[in-house]
Protein backbone atom coordinates (compact mmCIF):
# COMPACT_ATOMS: atom_id res chain seq x y z
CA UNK A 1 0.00 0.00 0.00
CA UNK A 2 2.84 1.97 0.26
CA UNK A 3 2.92 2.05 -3.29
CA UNK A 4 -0.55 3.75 -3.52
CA UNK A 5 0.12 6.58 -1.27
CA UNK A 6 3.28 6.99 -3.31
CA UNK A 7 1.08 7.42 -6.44
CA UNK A 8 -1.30 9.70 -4.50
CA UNK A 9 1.50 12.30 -3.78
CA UNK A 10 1.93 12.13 -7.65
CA UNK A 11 -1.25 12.54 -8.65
CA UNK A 12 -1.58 15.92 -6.65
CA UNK A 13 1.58 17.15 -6.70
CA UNK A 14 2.13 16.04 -10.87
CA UNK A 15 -1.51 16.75 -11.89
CA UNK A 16 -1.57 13.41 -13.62
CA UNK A 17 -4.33 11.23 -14.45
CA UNK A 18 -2.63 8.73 -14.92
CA UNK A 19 -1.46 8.21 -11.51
CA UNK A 20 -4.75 7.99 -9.89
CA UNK A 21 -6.24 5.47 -12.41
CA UNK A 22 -2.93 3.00 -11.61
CA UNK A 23 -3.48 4.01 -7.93
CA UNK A 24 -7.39 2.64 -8.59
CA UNK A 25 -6.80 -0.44 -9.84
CA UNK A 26 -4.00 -1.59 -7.36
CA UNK A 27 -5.99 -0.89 -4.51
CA UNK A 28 -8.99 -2.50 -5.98
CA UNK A 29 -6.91 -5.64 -6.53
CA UNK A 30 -6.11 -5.30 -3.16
CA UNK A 31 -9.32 -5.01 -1.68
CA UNK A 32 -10.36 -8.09 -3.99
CA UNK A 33 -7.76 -10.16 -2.85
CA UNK A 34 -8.85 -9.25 0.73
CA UNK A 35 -12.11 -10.25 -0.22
CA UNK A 36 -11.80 -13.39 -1.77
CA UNK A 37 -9.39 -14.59 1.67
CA UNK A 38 -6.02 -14.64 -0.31
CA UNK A 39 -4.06 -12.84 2.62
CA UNK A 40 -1.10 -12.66 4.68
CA UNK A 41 -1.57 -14.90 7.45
CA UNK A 42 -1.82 -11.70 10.22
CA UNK A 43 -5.01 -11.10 8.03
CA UNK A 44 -5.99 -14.59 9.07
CA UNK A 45 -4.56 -16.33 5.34
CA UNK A 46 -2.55 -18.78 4.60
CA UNK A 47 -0.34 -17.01 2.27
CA UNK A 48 3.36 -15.63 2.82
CA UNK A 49 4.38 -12.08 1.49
CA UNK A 50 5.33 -13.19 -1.93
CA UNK A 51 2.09 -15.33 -2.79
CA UNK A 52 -0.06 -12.51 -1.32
CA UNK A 53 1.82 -10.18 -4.16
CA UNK A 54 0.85 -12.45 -6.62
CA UNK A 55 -2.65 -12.59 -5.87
CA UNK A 56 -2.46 -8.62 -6.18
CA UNK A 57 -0.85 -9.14 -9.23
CA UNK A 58 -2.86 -11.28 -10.50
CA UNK A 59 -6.29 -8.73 -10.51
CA UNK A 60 -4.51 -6.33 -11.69
């Protein structure tokens, strides 16, 4: 997510649409990767760091 805030700076401070759009869709694979239970096992998942990337990845 740190990533996304990163993209929100540049989206004020560069006045580029561009930025928010990319911001959009990697939070909403986020949230859908929340939703469907593919997490980090201190979100009660199963998966490690890496796999829980990939499942981000993957909705993108």
């Amino acid at each position: 997510m740190s990533a996304v805030m990163m993209l929100n700076y540049l989206s004020e401070t560069q006045e580029d649409e561009r930025y928010h759009i990319t911001t959009e869709r990697i939070r909403d694979a986020y949230d859908a990767s929340v939703q469907a239970r593919d997490t980090t096992r201190d979100l009660g998942g199963s998966l490690g760091t890496a796999a829980f990337a990939d499942a981000v990845i993957g909705r993108l």
